[in-house]
N, C-alpha and C. Protein backbone atom coordinates (compact mmCIF):
# COMPACT_ATOMS: atom_id res chain seq x y z
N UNK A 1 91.20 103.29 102.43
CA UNK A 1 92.11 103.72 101.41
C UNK A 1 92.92 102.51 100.97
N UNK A 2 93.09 102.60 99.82
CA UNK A 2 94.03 101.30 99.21
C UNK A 2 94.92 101.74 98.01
N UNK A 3 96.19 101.18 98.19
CA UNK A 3 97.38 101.50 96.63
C UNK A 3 98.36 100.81 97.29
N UNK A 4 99.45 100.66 96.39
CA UNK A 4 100.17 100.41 96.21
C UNK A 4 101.15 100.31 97.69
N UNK A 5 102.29 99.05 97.63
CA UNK A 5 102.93 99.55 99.07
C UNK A 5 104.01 98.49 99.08
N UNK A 6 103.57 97.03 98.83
CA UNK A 6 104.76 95.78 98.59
C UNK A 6 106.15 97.04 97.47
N UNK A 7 107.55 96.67 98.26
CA UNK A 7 108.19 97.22 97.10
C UNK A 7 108.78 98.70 96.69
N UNK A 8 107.90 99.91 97.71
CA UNK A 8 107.58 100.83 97.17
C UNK A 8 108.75 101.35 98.59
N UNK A 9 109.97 102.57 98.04
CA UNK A 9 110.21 103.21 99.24
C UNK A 9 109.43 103.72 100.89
N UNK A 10 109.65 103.54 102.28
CA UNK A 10 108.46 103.32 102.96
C UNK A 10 107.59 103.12 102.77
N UNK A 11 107.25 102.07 102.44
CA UNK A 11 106.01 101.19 101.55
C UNK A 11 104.87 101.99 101.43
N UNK A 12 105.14 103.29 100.70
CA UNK A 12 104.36 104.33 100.37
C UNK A 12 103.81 105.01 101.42
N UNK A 13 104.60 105.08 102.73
CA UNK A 13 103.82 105.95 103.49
C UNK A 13 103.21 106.92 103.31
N UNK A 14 104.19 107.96 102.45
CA UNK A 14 104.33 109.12 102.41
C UNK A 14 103.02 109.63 101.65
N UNK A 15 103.14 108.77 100.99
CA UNK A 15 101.65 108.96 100.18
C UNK A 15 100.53 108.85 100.20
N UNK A 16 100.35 107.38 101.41
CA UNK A 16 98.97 107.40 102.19
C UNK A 16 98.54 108.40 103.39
N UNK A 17 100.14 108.64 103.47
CA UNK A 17 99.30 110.03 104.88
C UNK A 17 98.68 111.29 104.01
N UNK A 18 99.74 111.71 102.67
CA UNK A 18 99.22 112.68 102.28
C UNK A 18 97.78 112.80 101.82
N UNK A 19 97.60 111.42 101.33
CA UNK A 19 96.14 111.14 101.07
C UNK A 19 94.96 111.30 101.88
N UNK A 20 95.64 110.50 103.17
CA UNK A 20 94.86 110.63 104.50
C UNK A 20 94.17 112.19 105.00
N UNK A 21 95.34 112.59 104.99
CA UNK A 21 95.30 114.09 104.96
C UNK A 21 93.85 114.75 104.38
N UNK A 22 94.43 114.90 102.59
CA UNK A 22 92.81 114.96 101.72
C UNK A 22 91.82 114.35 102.16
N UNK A 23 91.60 113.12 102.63
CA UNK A 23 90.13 112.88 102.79
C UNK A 23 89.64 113.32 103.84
N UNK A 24 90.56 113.36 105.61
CA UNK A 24 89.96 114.00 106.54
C UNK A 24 89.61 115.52 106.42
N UNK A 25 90.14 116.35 105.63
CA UNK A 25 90.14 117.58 105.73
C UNK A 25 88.98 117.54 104.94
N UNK A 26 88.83 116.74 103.95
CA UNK A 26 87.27 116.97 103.28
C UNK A 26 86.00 116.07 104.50
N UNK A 27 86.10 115.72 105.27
CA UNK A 27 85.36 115.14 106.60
C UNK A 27 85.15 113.81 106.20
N UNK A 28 86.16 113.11 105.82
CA UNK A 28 85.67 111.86 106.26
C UNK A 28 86.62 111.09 106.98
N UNK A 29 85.79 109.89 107.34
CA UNK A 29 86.98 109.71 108.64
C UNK A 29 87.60 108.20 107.49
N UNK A 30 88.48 108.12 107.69
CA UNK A 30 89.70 107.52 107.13
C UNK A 30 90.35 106.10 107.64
N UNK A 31 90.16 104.73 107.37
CA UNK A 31 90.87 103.18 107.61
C UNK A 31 92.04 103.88 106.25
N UNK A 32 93.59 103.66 107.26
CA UNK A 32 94.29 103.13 105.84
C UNK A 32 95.55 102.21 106.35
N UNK A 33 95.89 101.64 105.43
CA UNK A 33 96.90 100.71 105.77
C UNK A 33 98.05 101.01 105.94
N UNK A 34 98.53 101.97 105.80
CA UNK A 34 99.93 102.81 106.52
C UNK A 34 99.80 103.19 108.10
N UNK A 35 98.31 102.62 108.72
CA UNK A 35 98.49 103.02 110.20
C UNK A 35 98.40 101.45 110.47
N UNK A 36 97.84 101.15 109.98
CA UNK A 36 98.16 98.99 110.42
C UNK A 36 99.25 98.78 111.74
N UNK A 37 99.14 98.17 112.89
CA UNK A 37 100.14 97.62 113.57
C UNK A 37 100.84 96.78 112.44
N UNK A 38 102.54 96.47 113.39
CA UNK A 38 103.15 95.84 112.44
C UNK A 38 102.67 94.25 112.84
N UNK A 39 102.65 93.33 111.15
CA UNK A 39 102.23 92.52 111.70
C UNK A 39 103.19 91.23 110.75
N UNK A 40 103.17 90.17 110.65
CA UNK A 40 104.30 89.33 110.26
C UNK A 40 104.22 88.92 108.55
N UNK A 41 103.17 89.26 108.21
CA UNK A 41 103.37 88.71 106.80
C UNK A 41 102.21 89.43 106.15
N UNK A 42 102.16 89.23 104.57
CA UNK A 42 101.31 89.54 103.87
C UNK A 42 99.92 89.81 104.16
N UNK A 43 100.03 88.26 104.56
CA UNK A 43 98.39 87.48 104.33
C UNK A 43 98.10 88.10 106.04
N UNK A 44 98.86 88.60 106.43
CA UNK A 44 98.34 88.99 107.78
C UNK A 44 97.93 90.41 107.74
N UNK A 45 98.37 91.47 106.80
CA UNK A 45 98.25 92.62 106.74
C UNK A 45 96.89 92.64 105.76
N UNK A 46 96.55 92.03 104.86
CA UNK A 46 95.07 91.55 104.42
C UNK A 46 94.02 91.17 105.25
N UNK A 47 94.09 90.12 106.03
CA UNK A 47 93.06 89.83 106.69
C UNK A 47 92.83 91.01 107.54
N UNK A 48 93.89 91.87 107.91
CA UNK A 48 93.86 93.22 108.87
C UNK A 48 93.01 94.41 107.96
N UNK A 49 93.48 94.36 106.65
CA UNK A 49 92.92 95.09 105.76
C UNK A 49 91.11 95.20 105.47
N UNK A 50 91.11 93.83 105.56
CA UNK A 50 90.25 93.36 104.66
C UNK A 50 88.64 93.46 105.59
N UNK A 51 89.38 93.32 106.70
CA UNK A 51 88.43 93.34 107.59
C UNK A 51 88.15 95.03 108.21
N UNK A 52 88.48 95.57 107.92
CA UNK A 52 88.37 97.22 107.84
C UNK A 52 87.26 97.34 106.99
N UNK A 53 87.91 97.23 105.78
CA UNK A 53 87.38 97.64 104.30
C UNK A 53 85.64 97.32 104.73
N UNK A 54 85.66 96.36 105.17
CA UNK A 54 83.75 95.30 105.35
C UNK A 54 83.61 96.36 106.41
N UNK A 55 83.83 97.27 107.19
CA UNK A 55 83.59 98.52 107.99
C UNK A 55 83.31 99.70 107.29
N UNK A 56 83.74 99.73 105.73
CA UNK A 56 83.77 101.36 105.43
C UNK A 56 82.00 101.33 104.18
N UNK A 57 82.17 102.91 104.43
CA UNK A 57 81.07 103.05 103.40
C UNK A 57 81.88 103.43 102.09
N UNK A 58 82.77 103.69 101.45
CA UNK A 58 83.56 103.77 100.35
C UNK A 58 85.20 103.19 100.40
N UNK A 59 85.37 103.06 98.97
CA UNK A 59 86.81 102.98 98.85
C UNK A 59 87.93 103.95 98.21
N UNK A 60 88.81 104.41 98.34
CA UNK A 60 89.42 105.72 97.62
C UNK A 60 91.45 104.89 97.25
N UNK A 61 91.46 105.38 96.12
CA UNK A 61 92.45 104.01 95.63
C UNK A 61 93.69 105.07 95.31
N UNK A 62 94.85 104.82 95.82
CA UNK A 62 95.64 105.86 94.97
C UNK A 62 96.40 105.65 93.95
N UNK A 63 97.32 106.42 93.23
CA UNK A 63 97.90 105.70 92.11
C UNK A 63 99.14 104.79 91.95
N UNK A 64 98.80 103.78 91.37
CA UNK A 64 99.96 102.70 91.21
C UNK A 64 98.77 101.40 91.67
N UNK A 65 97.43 101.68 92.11
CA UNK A 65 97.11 100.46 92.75
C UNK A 65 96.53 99.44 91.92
N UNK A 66 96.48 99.71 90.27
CA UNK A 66 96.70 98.88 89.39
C UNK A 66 97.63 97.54 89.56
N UNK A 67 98.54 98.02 90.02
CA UNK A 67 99.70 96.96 90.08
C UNK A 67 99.76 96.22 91.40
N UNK A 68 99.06 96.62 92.44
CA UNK A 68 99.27 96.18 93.72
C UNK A 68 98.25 94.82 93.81
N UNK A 69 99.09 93.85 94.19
CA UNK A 69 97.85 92.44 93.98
C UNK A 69 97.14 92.79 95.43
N UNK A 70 97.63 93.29 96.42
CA UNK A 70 96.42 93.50 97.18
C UNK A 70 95.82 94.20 97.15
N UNK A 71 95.97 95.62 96.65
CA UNK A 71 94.54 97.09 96.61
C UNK A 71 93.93 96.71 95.02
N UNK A 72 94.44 95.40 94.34
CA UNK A 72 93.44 95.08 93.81
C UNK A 72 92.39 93.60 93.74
N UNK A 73 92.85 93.00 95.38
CA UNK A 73 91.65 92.43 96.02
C UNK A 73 90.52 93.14 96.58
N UNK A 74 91.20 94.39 97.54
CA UNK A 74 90.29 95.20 98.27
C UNK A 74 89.56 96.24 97.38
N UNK A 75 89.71 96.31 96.07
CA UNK A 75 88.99 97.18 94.99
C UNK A 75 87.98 96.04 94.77
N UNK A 76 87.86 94.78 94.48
CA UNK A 76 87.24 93.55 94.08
C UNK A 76 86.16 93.45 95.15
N UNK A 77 86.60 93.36 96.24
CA UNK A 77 85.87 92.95 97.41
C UNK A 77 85.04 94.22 97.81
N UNK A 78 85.62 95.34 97.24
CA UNK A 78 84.50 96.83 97.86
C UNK A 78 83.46 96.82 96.23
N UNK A 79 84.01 96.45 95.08
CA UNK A 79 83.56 96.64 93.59
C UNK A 79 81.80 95.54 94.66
N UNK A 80 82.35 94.38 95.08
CA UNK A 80 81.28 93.12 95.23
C UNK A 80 80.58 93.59 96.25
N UNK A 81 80.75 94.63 97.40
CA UNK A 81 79.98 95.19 98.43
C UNK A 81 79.03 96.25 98.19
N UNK A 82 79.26 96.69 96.44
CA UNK A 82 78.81 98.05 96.03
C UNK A 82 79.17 99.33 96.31
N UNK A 83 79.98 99.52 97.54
CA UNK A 83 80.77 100.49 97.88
C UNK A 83 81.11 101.46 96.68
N UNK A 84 80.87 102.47 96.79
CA UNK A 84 81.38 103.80 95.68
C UNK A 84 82.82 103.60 96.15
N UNK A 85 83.70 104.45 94.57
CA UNK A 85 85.01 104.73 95.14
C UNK A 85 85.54 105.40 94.07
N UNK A 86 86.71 106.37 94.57
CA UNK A 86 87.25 107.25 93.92
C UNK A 86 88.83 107.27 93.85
N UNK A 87 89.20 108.00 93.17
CA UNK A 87 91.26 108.42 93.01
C UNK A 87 91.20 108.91 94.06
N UNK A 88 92.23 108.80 94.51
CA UNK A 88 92.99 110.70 95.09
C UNK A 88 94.18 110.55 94.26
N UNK A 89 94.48 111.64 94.02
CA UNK A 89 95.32 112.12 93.16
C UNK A 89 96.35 113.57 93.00
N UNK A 90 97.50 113.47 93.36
CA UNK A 90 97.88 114.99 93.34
C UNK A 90 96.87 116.07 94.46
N UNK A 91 96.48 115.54 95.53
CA UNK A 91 95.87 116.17 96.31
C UNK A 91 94.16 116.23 96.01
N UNK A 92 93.96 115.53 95.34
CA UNK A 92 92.45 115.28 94.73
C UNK A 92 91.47 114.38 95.27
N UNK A 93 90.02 114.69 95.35
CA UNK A 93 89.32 113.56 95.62
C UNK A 93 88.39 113.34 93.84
N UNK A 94 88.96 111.98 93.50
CA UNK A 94 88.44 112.38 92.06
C UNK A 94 87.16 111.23 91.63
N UNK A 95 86.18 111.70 91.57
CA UNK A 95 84.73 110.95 92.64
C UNK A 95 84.56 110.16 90.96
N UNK A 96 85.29 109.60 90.31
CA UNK A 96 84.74 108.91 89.29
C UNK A 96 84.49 107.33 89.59
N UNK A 97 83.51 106.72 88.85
CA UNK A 97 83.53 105.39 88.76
C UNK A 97 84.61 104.40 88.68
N UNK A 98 85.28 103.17 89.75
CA UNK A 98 85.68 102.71 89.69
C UNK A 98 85.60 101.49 88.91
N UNK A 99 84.38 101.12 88.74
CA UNK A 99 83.99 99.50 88.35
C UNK A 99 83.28 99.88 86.90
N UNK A 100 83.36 101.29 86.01
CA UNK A 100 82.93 101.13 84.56
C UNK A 100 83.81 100.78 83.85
N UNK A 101 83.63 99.88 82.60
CA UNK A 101 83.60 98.92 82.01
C UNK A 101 84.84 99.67 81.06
């Protein structure tokens, strides 16, 4: 799972669990970065990230991650792995194309 979080009140917890939530209840099992140990910097919570992401068979992005310079490395790096990926949204799994044009 990837969105938004530098910046954001509890750097969007609230929103990756709820997310979390949606995808396990639809059966899949779930990497997201709101369970991350704490770790000292950016570039440290990326390489933590990043190295997940090269573990999953999809990516699921939530909203705001337009703006996030890192859930839009890990959209780049799953777009270059071929990985499918979708919204969640308002409690949604919204299975559209990430990488059309």
């Amino acid at each position: 799972m990837s969105g938004p979080m530098t910046g954001i009140e509890q750097f969007n917890h609230p929103a990756f669990a709820a997310a979390c939530e949606v995808l396990q209840q639809a059966g899949y099992e779930v990497e997201s970065p709101h369970l991350a140990p704490e770790l000292e910097s950016w570039e440290a919570y990326m390489r933590h990230d990043l190295a997940l992401l090269l573990g999953c068979d999809a990516i699921a992005m939530l909203p705001g991650w337009e703006q996030s310079r890192g859930a839009r490395l890990e959209r780049l790096v799953a777009e270059a792995l071929g990985l499918p990926g979708w919204y969640i949204d308002e409690g949604r799994i919204i299975p559209e194309s990430l990488y059309r044009s």
